[in-house]
N, C-alpha and C. Protein backbone atom coordinates (compact mmCIF):
# COMPACT_ATOMS: atom_id res chain seq x y z
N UNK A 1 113.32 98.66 84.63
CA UNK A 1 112.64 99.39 83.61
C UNK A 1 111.15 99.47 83.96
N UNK A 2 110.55 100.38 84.25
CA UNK A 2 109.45 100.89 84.24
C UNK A 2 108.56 100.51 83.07
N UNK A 3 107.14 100.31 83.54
CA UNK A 3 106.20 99.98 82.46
C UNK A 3 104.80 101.25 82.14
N UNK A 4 104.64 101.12 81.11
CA UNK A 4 103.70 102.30 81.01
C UNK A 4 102.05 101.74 81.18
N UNK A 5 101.67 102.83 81.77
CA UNK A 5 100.17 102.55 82.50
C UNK A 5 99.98 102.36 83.84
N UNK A 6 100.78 102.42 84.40
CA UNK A 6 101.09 101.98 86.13
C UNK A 6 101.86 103.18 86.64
N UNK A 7 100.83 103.61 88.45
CA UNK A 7 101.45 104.69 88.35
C UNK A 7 101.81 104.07 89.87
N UNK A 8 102.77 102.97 90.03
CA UNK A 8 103.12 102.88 90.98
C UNK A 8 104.73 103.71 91.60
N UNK A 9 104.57 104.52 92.54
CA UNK A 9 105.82 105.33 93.02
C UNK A 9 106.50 105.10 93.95
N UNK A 10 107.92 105.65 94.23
CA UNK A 10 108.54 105.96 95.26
C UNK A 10 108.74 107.25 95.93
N UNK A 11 108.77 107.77 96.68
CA UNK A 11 108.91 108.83 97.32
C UNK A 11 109.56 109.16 98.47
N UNK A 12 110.71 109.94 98.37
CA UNK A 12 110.83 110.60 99.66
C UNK A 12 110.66 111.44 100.42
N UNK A 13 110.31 110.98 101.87
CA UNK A 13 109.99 112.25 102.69
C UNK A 13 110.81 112.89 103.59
N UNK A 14 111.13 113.95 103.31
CA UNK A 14 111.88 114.72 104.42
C UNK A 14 111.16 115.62 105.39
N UNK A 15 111.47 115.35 106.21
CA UNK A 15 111.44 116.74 107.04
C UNK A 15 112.14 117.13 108.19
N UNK A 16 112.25 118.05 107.74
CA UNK A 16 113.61 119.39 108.54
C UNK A 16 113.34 119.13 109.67
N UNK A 17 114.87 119.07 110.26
CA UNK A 17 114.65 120.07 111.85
C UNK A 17 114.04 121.35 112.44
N UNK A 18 113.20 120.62 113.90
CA UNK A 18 112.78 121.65 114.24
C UNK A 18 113.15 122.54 115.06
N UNK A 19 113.85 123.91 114.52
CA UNK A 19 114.65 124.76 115.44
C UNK A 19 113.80 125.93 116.26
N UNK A 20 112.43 125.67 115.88
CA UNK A 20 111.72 127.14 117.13
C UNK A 20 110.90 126.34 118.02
N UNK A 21 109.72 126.86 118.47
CA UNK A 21 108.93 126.35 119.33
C UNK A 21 108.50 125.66 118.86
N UNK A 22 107.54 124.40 119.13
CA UNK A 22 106.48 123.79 118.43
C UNK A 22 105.45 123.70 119.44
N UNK A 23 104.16 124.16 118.29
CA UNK A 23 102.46 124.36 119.07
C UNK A 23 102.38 123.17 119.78
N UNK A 24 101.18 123.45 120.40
CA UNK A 24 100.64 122.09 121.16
C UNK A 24 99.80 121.37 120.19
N UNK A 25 99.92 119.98 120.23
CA UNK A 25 98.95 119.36 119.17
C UNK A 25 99.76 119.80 117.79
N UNK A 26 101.06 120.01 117.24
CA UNK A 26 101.19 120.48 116.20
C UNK A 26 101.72 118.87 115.83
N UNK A 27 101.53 118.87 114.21
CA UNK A 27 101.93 117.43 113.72
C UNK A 27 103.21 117.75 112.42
N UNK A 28 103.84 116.55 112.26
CA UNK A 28 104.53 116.77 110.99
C UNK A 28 103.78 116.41 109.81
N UNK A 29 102.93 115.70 109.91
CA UNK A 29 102.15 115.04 108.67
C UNK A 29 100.64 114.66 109.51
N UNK A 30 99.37 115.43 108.72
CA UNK A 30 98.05 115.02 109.70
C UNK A 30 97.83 113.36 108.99
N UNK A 31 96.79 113.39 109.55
CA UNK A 31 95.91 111.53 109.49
C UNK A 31 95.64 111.44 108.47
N UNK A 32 96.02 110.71 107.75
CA UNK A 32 95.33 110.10 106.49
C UNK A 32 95.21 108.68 105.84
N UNK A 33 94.95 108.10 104.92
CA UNK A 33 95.35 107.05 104.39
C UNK A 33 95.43 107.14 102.76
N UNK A 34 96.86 106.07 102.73
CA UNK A 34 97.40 106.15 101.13
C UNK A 34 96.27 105.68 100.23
N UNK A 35 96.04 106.17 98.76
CA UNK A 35 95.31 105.57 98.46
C UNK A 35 95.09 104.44 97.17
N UNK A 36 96.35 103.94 97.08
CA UNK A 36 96.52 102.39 96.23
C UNK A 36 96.47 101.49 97.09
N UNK A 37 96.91 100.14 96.87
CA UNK A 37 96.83 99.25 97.33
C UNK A 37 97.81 99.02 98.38
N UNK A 38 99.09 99.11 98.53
CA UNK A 38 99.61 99.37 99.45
C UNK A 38 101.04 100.32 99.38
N UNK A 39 101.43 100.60 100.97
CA UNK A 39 102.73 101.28 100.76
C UNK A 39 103.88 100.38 101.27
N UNK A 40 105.07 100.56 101.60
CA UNK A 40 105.91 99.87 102.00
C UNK A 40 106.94 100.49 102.25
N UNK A 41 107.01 101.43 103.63
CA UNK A 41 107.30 102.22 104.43
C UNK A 41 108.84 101.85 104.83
N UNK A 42 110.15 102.96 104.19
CA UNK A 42 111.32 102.71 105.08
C UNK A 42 111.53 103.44 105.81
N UNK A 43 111.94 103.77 107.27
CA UNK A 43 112.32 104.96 107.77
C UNK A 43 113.05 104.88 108.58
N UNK A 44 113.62 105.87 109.28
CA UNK A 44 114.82 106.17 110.06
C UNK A 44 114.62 105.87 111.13
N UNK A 45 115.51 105.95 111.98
CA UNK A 45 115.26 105.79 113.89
C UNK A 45 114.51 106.90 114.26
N UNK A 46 114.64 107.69 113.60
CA UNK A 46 114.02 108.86 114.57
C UNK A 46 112.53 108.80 114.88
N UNK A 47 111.63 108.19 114.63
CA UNK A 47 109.99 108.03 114.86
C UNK A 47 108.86 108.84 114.50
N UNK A 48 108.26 108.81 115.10
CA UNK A 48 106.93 109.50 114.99
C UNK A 48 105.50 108.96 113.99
N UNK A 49 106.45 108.10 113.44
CA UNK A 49 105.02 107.64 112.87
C UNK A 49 103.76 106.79 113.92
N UNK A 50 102.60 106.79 113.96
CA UNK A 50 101.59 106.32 114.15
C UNK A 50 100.81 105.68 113.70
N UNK A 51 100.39 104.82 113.65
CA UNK A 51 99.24 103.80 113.29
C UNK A 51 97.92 103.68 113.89
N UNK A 52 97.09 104.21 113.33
CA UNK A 52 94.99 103.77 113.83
C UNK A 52 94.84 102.40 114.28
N UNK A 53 94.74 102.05 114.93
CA UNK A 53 94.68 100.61 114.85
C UNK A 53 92.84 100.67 115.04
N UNK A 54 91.82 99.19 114.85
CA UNK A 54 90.57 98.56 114.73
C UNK A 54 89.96 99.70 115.57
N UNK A 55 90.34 100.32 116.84
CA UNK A 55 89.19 100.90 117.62
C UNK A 55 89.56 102.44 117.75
N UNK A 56 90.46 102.55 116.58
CA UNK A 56 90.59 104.29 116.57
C UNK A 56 91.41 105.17 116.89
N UNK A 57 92.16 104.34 118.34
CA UNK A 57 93.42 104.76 118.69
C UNK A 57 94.73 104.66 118.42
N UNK A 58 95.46 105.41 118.36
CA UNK A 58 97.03 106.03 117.29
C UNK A 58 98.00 105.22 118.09
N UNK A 59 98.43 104.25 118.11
CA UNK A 59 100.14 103.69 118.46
C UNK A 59 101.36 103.86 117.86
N UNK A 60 102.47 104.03 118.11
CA UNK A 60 103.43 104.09 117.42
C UNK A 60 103.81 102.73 116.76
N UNK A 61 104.56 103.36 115.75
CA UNK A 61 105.21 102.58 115.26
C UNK A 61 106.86 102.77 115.17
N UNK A 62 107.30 102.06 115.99
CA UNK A 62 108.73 102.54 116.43
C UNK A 62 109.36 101.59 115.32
N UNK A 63 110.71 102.17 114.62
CA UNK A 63 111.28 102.27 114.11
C UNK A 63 112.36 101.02 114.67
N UNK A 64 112.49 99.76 113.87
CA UNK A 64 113.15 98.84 114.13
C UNK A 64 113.93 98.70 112.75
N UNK A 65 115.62 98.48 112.87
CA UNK A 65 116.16 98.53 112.00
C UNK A 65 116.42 97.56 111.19
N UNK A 66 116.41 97.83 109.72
CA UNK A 66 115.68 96.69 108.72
C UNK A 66 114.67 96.83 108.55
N UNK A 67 113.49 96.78 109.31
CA UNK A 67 111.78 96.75 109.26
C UNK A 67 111.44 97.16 107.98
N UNK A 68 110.31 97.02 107.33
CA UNK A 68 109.62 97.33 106.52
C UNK A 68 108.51 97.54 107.04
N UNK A 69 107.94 98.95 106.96
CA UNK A 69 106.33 98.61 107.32
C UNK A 69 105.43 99.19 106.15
N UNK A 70 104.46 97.93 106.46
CA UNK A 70 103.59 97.86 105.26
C UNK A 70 102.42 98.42 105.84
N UNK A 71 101.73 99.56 104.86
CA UNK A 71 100.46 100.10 105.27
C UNK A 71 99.39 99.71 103.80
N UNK A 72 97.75 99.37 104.32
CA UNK A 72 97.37 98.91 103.47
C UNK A 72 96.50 100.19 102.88
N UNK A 73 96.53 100.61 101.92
CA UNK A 73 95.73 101.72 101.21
C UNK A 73 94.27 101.40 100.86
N UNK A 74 93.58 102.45 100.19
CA UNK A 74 91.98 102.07 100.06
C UNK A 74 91.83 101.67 99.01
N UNK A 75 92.76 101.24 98.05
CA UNK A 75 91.90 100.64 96.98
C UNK A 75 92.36 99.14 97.26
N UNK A 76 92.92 98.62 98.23
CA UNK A 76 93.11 97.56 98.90
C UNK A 76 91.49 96.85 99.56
N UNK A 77 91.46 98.27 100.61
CA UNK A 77 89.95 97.83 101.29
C UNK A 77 89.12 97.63 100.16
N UNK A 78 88.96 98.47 99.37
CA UNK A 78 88.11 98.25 98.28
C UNK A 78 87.94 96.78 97.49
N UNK A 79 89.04 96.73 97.08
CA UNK A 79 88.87 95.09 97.18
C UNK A 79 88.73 93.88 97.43
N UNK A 80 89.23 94.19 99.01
CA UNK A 80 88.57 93.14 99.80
C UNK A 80 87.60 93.24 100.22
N UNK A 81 86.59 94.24 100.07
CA UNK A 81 85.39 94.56 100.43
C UNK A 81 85.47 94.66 102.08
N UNK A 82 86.90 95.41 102.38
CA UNK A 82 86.95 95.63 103.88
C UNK A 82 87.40 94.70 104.81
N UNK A 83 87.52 93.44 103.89
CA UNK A 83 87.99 92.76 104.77
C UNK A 83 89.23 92.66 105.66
N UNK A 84 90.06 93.96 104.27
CA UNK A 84 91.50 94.30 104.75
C UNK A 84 91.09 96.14 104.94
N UNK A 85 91.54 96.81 105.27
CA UNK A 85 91.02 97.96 106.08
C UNK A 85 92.38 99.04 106.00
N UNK A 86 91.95 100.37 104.90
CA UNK A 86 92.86 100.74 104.35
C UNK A 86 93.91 101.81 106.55
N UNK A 87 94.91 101.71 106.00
CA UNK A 87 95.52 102.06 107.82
C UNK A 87 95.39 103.26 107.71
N UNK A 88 95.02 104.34 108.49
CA UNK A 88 95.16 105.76 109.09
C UNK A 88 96.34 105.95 110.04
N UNK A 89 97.21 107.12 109.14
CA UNK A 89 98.34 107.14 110.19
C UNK A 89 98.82 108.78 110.04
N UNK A 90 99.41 109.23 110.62
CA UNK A 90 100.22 110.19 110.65
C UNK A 90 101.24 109.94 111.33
N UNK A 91 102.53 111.36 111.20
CA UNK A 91 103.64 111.78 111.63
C UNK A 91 103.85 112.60 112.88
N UNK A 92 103.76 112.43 113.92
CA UNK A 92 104.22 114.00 114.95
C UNK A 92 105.59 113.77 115.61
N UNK A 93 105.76 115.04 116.11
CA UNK A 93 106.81 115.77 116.33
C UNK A 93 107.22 114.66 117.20
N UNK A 94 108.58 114.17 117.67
CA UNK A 94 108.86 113.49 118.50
C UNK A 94 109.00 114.30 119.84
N UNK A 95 108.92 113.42 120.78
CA UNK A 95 108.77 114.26 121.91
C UNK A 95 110.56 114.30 122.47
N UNK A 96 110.75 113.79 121.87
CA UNK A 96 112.46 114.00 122.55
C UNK A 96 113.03 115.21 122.00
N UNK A 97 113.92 116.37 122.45
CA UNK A 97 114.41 117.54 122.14
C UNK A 97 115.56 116.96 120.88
N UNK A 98 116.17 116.47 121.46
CA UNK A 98 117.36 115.47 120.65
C UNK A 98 116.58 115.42 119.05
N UNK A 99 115.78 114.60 119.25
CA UNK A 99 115.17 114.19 117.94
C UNK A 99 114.42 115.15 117.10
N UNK A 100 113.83 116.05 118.00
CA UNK A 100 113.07 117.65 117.31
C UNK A 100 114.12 118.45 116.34
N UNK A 101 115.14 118.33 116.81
CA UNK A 101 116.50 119.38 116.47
C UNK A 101 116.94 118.46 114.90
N UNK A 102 116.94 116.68 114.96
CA UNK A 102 117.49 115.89 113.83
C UNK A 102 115.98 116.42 112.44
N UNK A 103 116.57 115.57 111.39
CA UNK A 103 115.81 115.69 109.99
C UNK A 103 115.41 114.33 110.00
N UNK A 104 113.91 113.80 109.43
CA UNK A 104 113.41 113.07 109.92
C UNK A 104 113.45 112.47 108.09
N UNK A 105 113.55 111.28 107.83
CA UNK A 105 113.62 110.85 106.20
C UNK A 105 112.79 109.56 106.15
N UNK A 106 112.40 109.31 105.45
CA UNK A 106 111.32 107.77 105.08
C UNK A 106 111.26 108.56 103.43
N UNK A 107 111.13 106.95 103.26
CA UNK A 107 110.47 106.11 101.73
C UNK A 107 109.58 105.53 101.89
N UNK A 108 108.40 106.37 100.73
CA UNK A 108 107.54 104.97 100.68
C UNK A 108 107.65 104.45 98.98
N UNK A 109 107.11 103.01 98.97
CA UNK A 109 106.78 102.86 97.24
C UNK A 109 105.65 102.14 97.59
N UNK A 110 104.93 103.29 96.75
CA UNK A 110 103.31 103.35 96.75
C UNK A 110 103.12 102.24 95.57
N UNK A 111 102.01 101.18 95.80
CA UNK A 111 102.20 100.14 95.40
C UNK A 111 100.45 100.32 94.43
N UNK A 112 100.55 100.49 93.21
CA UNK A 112 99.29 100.34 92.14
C UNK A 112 99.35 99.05 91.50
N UNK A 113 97.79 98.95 91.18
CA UNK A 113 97.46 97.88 90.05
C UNK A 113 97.99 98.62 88.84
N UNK A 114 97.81 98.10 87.57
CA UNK A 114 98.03 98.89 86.29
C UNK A 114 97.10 99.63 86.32
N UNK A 115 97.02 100.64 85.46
CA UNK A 115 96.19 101.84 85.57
C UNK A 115 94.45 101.48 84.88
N UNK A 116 94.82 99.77 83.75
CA UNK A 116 93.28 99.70 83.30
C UNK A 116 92.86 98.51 84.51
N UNK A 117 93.42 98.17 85.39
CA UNK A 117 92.81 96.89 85.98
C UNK A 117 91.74 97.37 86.73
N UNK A 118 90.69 96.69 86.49
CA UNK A 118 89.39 97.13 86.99
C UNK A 118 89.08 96.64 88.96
N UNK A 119 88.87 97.41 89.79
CA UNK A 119 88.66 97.06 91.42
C UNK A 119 87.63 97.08 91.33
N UNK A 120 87.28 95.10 91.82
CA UNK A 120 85.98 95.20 92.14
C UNK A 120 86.25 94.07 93.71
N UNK A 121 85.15 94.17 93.87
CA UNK A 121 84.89 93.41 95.48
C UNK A 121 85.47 92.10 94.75
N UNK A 122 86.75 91.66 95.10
CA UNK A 122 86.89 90.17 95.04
C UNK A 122 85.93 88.68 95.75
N UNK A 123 85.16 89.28 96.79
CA UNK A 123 84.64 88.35 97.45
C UNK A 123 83.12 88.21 96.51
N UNK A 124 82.94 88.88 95.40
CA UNK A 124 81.58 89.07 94.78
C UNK A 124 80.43 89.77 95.09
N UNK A 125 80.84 90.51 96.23
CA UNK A 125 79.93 90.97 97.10
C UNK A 125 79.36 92.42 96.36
N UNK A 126 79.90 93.38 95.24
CA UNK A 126 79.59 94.53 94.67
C UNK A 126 79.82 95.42 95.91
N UNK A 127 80.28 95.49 97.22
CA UNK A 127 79.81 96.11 97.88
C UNK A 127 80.61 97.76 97.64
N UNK A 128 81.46 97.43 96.68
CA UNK A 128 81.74 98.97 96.25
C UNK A 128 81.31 99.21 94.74
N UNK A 129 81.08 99.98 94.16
CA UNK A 129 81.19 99.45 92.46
C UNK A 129 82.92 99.66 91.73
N UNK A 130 82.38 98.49 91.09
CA UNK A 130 84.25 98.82 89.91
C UNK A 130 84.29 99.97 89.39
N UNK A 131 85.62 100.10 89.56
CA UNK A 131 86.44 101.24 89.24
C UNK A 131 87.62 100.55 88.36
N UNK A 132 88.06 101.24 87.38
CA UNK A 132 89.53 100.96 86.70
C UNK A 132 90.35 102.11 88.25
N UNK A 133 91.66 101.69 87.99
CA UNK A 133 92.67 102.16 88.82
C UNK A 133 92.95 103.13 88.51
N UNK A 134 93.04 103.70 87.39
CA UNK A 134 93.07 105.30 86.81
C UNK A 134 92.32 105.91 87.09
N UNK A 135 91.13 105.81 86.93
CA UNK A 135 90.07 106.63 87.22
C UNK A 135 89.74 106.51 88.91
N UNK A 136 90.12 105.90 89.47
CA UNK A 136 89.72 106.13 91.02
C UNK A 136 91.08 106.74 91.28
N UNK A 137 92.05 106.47 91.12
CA UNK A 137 93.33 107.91 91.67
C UNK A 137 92.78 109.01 90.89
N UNK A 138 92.29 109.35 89.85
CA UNK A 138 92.08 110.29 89.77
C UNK A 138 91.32 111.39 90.35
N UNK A 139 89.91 110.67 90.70
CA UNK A 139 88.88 111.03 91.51
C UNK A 139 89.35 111.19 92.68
N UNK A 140 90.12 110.53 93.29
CA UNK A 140 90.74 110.76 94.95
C UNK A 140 91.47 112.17 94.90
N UNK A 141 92.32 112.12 93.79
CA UNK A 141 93.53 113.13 93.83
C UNK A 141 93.01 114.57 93.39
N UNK A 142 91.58 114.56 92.61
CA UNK A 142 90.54 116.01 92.44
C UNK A 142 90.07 115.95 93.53
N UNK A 143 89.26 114.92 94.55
CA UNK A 143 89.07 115.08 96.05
C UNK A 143 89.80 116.22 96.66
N UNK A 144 91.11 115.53 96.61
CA UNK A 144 92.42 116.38 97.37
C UNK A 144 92.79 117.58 97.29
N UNK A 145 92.29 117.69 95.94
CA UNK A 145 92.86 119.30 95.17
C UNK A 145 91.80 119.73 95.80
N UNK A 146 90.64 119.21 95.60
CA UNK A 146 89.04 120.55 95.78
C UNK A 146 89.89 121.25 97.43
N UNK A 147 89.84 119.93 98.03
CA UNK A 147 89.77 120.39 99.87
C UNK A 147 90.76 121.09 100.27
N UNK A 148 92.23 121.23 99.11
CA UNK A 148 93.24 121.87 99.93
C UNK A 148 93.37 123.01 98.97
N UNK A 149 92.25 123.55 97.91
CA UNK A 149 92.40 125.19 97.23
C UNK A 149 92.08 125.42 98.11
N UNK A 150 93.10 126.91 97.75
CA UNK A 150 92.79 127.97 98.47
C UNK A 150 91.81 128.64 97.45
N UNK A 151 91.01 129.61 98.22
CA UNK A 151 89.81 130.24 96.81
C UNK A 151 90.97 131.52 96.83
């Protein structure tokens, strides 16, 4: 049973096979990072996910069965005042033909505080200012909207 005030989710992602050409540099999902506290990533054999790791560069994250992978979101960093470091990742195309042609599926459950719990630097440091958890998804998710209207 679900509780009210918490907008913690699950989601699935699909995506189709790819039956025409694919560009150079084309991705299934660009770079980003989630933005609660964390996700907790299931997915299929088929791959493509990537991980930023400390100096910028994208590794895979290959698909081990059972695995859970946990990605840490920014209102995570936010609270640790960075000490934990929200992950940058995207999706691309796998390079195997085999796998281009399959449908690619993952879950995540996006992991929130309650919606009044206030994020502040746990270490005391202020180095972000508090935010309630409602109001900073909100602000992220008008971020999102501004950058992806179309006028």
């Amino acid at each position: 049973m679900g509780r009210k005030g918490n907008s913690t989710s699950i989601r699935s992602n699909y995506y189709p096979p790819l039956t025409g050409p694919v560009k150079p540099g084309q991705v299934r999902f660009g770079q980003h990072s989630d933005f609660g506290t964390m996700t907790l990533l299931f997915q299929d054999g088929i791959g493509g996910l990537e991980m930023m790791k400390t100096d910028d560069v994208y590794v895979p994250a290959k698909p081990i069965p059972g695995a859970i992978v946990v990605i840490i979101g920014d209102l995570m960093q936010r609270w640790t005042a960075d000490q934990l470091k929200a992950t940058k990742h995207r999706i691309l195309v796998p390079e195997s033909e085999v796998k281009k042609r399959q449908y690619r599926q993952s879950f995540g459950f996006f992991v929130n505080p309650d919606d009044d719990t206030i994020i502040k630097s746990l270490d005391g440091s202020d180095k972000y200012e508090p935010i309630c958890t409602l109001d900073y998804l909100k602000h992220v998710f008008f971020q999102m909207y501004q950058f992806t209207r179309v006028p």
